[in-house]
N, C-alpha and C. Protein backbone atom coordinates (compact mmCIF):
# COMPACT_ATOMS: atom_id res chain seq x y z
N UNK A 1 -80.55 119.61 -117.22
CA UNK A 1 -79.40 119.57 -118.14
C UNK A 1 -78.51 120.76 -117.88
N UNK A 2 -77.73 120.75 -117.03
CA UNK A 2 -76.66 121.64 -117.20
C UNK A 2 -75.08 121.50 -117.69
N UNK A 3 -75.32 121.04 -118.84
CA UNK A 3 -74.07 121.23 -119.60
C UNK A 3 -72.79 122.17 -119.82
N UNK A 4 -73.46 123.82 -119.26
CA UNK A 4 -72.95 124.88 -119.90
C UNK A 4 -72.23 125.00 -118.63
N UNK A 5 -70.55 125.14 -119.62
CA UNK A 5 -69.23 125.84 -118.31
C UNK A 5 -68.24 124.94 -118.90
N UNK A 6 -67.34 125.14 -118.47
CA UNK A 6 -66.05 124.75 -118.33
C UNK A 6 -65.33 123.60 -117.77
N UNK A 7 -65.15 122.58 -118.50
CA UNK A 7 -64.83 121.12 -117.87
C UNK A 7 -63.88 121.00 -118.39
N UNK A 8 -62.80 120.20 -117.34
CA UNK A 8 -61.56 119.40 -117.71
C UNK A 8 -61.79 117.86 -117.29
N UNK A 9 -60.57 117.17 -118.60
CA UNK A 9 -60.32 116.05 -118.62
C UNK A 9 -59.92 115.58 -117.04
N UNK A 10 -60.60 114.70 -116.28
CA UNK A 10 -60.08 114.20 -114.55
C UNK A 10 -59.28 112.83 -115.24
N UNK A 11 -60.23 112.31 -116.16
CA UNK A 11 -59.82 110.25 -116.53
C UNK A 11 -60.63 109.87 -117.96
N UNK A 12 -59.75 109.10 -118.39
CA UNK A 12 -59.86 108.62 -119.52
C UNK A 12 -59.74 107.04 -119.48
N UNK A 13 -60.66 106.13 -120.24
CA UNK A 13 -60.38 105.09 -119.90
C UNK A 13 -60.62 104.65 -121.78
N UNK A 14 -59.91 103.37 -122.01
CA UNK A 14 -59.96 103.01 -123.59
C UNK A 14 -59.24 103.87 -124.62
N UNK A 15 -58.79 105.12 -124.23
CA UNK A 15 -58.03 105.90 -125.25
C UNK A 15 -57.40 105.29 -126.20
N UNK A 16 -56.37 104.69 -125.88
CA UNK A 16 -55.74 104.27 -127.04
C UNK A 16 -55.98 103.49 -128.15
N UNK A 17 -57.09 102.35 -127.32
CA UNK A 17 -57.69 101.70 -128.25
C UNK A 17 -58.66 102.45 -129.34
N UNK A 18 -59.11 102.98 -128.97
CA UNK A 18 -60.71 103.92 -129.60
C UNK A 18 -59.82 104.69 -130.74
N UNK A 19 -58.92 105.63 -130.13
CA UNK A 19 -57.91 106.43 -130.61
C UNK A 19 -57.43 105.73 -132.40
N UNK A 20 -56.66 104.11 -132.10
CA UNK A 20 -56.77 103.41 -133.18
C UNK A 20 -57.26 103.22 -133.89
N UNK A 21 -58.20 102.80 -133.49
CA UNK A 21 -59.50 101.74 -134.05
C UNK A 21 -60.06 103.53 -135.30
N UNK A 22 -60.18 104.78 -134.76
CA UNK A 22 -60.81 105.07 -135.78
C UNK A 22 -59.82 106.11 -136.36
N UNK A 23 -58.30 105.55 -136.64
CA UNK A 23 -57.55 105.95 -137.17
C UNK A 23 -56.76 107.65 -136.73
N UNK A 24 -56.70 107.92 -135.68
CA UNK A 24 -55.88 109.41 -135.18
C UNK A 24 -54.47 108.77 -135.68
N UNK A 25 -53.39 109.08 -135.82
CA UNK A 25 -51.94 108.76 -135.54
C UNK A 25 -51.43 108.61 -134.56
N UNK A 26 -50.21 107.69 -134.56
CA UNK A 26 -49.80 107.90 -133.49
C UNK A 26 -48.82 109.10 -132.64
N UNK A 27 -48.67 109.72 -133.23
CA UNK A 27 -47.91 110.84 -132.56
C UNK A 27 -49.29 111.74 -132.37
N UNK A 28 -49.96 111.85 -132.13
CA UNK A 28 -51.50 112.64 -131.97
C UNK A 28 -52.10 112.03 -130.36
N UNK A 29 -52.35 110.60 -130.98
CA UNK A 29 -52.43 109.76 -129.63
C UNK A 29 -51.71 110.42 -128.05
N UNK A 30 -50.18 109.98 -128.83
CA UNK A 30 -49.61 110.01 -127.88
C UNK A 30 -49.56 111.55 -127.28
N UNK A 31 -49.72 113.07 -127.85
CA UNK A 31 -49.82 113.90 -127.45
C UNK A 31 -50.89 114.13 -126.63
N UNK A 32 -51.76 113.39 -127.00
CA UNK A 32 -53.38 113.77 -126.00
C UNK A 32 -53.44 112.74 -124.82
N UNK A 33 -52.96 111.94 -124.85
CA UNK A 33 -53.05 110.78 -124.30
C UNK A 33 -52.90 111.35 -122.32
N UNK A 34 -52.62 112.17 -122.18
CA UNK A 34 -52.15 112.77 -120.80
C UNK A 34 -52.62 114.51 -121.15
N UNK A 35 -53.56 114.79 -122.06
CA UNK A 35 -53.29 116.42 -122.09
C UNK A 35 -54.70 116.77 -121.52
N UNK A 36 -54.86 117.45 -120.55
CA UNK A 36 -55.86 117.98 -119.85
C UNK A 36 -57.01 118.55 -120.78
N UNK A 37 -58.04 118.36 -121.77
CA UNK A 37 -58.82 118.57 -122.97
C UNK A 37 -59.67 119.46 -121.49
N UNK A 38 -59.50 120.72 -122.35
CA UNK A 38 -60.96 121.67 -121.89
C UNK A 38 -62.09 121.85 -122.93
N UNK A 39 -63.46 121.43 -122.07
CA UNK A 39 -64.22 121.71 -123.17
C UNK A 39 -65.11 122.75 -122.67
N UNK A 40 -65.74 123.20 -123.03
CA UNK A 40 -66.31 124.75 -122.93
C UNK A 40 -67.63 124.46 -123.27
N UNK A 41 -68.91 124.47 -122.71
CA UNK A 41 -70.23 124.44 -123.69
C UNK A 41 -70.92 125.80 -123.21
N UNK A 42 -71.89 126.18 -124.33
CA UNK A 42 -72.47 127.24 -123.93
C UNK A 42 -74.00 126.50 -124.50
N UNK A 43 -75.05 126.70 -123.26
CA UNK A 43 -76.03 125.90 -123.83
C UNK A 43 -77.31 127.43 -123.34
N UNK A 44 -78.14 127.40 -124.56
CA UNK A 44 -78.97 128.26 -124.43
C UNK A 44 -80.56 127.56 -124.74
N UNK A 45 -81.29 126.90 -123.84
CA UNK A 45 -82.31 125.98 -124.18
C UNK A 45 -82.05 124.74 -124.72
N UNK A 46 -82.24 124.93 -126.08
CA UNK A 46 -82.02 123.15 -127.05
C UNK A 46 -80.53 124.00 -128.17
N UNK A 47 -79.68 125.21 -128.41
CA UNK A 47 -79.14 125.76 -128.95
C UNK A 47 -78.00 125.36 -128.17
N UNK A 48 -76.88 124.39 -128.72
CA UNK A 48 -75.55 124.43 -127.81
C UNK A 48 -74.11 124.94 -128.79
N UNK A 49 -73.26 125.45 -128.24
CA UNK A 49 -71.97 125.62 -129.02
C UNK A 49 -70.85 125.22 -127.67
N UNK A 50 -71.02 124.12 -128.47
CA UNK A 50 -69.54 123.05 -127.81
C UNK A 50 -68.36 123.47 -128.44
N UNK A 51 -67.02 123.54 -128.06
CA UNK A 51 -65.82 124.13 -128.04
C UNK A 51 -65.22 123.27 -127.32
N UNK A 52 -63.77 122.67 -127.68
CA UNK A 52 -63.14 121.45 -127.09
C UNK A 52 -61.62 122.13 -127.34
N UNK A 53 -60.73 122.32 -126.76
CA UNK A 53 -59.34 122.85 -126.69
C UNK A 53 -58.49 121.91 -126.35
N UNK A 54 -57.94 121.65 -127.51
CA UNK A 54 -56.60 120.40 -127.59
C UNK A 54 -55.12 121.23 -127.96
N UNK A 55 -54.37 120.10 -127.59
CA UNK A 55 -52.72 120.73 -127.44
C UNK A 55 -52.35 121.65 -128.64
N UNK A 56 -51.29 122.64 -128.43
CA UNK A 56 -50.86 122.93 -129.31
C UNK A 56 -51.79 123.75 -130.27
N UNK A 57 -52.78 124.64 -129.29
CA UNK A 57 -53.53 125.46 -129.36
C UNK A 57 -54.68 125.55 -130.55
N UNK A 58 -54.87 124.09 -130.49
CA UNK A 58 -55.85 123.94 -131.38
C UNK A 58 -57.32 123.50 -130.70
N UNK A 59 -58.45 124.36 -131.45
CA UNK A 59 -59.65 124.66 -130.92
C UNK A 59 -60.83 123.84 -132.03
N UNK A 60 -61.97 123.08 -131.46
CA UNK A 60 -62.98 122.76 -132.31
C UNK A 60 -64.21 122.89 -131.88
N UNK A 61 -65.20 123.88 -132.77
CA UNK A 61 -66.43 124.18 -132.06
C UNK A 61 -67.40 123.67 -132.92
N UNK A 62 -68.33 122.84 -132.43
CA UNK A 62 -69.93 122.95 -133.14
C UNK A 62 -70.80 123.06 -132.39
N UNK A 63 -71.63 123.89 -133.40
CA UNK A 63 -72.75 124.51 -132.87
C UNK A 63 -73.93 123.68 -133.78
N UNK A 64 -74.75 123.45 -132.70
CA UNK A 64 -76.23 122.40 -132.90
C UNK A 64 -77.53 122.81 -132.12
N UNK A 65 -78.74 122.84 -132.57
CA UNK A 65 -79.95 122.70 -131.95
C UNK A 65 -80.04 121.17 -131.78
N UNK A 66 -80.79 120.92 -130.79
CA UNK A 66 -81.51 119.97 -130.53
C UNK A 66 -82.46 118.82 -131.49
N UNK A 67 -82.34 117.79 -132.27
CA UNK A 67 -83.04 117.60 -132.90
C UNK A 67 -83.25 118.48 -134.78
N UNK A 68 -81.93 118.90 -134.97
CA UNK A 68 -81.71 119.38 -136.03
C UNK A 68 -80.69 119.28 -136.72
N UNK A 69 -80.78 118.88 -138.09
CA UNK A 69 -79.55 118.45 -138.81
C UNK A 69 -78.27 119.94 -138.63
N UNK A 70 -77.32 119.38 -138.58
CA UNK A 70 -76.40 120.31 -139.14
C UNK A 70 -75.12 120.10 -139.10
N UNK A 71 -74.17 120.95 -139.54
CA UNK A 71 -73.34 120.66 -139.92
C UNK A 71 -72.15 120.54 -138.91
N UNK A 72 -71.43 119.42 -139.06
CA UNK A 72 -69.99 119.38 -137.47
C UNK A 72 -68.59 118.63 -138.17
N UNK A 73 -67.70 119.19 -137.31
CA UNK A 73 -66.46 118.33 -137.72
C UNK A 73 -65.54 117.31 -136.42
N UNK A 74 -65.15 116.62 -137.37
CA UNK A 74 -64.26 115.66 -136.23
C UNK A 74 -62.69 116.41 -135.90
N UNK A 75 -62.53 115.91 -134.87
CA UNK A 75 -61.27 116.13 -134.52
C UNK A 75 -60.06 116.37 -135.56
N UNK A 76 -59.82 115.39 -136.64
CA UNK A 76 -59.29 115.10 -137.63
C UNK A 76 -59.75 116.05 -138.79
N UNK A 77 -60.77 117.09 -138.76
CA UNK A 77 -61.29 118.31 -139.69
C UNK A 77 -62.14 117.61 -140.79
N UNK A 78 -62.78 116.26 -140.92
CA UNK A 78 -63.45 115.76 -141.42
C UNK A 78 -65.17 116.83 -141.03
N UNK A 79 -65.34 117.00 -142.29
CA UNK A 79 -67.12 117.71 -142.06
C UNK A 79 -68.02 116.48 -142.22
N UNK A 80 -68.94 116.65 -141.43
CA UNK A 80 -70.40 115.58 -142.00
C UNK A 80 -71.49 116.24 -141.13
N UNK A 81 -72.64 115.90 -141.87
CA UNK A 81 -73.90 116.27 -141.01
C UNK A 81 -73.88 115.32 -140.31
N UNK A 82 -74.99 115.52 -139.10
CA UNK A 82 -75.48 115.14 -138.14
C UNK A 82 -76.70 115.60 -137.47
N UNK A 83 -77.81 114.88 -136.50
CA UNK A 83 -78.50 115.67 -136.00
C UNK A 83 -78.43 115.15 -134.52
N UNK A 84 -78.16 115.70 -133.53
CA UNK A 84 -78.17 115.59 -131.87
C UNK A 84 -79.25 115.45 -131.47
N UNK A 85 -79.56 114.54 -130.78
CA UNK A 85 -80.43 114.36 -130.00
C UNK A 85 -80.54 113.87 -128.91
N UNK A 86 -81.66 114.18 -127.73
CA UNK A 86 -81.65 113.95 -126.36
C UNK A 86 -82.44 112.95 -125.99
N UNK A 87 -81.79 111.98 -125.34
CA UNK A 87 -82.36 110.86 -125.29
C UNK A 87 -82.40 110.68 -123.57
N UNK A 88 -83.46 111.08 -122.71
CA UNK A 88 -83.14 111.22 -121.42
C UNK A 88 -82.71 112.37 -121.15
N UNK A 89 -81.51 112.13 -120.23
CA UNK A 89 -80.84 112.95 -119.76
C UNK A 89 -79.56 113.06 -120.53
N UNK A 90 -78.84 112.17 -121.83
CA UNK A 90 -78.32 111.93 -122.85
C UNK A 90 -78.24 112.91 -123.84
N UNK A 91 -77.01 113.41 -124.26
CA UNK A 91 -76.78 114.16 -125.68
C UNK A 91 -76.44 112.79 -126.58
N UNK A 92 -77.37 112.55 -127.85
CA UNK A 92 -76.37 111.41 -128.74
C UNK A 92 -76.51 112.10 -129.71
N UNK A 93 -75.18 111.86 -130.70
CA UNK A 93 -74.64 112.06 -131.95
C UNK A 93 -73.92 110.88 -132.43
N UNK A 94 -74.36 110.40 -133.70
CA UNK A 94 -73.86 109.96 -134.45
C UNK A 94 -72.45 110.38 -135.57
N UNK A 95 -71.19 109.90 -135.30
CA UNK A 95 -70.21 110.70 -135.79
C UNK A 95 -69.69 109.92 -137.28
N UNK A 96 -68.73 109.64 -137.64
CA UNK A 96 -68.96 108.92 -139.17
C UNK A 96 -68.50 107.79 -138.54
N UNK A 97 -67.51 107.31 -138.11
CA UNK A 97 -66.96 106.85 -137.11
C UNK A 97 -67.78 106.06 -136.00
N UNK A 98 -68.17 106.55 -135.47
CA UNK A 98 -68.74 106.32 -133.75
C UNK A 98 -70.29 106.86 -133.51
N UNK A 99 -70.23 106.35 -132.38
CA UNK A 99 -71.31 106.75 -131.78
C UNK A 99 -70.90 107.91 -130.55
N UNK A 100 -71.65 108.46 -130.61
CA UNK A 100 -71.43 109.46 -128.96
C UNK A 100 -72.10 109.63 -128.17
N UNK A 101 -72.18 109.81 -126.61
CA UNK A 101 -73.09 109.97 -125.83
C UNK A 101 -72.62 110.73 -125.09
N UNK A 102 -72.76 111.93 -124.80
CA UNK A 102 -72.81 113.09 -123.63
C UNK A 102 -73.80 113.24 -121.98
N UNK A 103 -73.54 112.84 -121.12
CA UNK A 103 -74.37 113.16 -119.94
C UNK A 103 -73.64 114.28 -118.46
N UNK A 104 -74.65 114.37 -117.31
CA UNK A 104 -74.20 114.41 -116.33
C UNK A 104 -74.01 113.59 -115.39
N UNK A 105 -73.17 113.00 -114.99
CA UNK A 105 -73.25 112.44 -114.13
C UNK A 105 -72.54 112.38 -112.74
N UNK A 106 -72.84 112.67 -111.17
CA UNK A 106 -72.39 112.88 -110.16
C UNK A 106 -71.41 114.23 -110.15
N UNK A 107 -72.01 115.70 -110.76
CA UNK A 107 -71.31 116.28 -111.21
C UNK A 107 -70.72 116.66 -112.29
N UNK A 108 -70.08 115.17 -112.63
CA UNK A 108 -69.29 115.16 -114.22
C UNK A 108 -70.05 115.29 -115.23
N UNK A 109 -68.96 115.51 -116.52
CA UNK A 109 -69.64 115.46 -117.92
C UNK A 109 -68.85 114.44 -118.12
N UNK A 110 -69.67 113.36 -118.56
CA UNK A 110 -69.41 111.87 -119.37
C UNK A 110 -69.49 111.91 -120.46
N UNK A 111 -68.66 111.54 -121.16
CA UNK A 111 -68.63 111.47 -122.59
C UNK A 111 -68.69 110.06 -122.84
N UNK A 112 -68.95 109.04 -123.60
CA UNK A 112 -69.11 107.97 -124.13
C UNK A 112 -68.82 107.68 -125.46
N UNK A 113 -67.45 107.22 -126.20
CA UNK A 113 -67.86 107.18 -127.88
C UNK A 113 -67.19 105.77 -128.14
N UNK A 114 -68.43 105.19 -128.91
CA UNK A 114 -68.15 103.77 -129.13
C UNK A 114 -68.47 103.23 -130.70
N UNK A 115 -67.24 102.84 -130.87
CA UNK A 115 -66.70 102.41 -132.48
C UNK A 115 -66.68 101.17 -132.37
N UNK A 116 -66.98 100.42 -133.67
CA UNK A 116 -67.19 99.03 -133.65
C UNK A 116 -65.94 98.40 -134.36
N UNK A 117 -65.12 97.34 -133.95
CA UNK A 117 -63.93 96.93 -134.51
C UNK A 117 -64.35 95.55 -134.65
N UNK A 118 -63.75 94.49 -135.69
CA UNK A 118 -63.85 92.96 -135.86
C UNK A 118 -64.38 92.51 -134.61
N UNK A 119 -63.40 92.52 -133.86
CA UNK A 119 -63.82 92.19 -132.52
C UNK A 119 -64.72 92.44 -131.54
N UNK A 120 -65.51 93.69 -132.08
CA UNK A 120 -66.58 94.26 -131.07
C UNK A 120 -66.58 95.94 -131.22
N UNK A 121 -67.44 95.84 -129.93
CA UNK A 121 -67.30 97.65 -129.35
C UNK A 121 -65.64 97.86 -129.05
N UNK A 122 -65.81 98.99 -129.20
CA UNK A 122 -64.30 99.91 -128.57
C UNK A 122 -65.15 101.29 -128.02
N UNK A 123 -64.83 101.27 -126.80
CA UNK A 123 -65.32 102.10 -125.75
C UNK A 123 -64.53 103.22 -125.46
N UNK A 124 -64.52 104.67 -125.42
CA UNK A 124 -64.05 105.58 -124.65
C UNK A 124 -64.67 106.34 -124.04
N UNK A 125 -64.18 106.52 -122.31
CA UNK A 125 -65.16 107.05 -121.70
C UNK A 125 -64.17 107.91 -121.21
N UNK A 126 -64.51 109.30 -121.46
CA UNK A 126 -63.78 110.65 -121.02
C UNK A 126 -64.58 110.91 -120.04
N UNK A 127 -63.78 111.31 -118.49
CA UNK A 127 -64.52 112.20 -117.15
C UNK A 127 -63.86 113.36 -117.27
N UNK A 128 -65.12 114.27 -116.80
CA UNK A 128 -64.52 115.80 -116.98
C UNK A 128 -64.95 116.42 -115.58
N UNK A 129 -64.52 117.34 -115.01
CA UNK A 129 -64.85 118.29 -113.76
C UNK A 129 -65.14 119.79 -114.36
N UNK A 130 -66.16 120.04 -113.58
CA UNK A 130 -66.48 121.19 -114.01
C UNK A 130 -64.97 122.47 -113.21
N UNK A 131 -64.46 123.43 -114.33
CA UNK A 131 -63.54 124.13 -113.34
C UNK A 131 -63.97 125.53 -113.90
């Protein structure tokens, strides 16, 4: 599991839909929709403090053990508990919203968050490069 460092947004796929579906605005959308999201993790064993840097110099960090409730916020400054857990090689969190899934893969950090609409899943899958 090496999570910890400095990743940027490479590709985004489903944004807008996902974006909708669990209510951002649209002038929010449309600001992120192309904005290079750095996320920052600092992982010390099962102890992580994730940090995500969005436009307009706004910053969101939670900090989680492994397998322990605590406390996080959404993008939108909504608080709720949660507890993270590793499933594999998998970070999942349950968000109020969505589901999430964090991995490595070929390098990248994959993000996965999938919200359920009338119609089904709504999928967003963020690729990040480590820089």
């Amino acid at each position: 599991m090496a999570f910890s460092g400095k990743w940027e947004t490479e590709s985004q796929q489903g944004y807008d839909d996902f974006c909708k579906l669990v209510g951002i605005p649209d002038d929010v959308i449309e600001k992120g929709r192309d904005y290079k999201l750095v996320t920052e993790v600092v992982q010390n064993g099962d102890e992580f403090c994730w940090t995500q840097h969005y436009p307009a110099n706004h910053s969101l960090t939670n900090k989680f053990i492994i397998g322990k409730e605590c406390d996080m916020v959404t993008i939108g400054g909504k608080k709720f508990k949660a507890t993270v857990t590793l499933e594999g090689d998998k970070l999942r969190t349950q968000f109020p919203n969505y589901n999430h899934t964090v991995e490595i893969s070929g390098g990248k950090l994959v993000e996965t968050s999938t919200a359920t609409s009338a119609k089904g899943p709504v999928v967003l899958i963020r690729t990040s490069k480590k820089i």
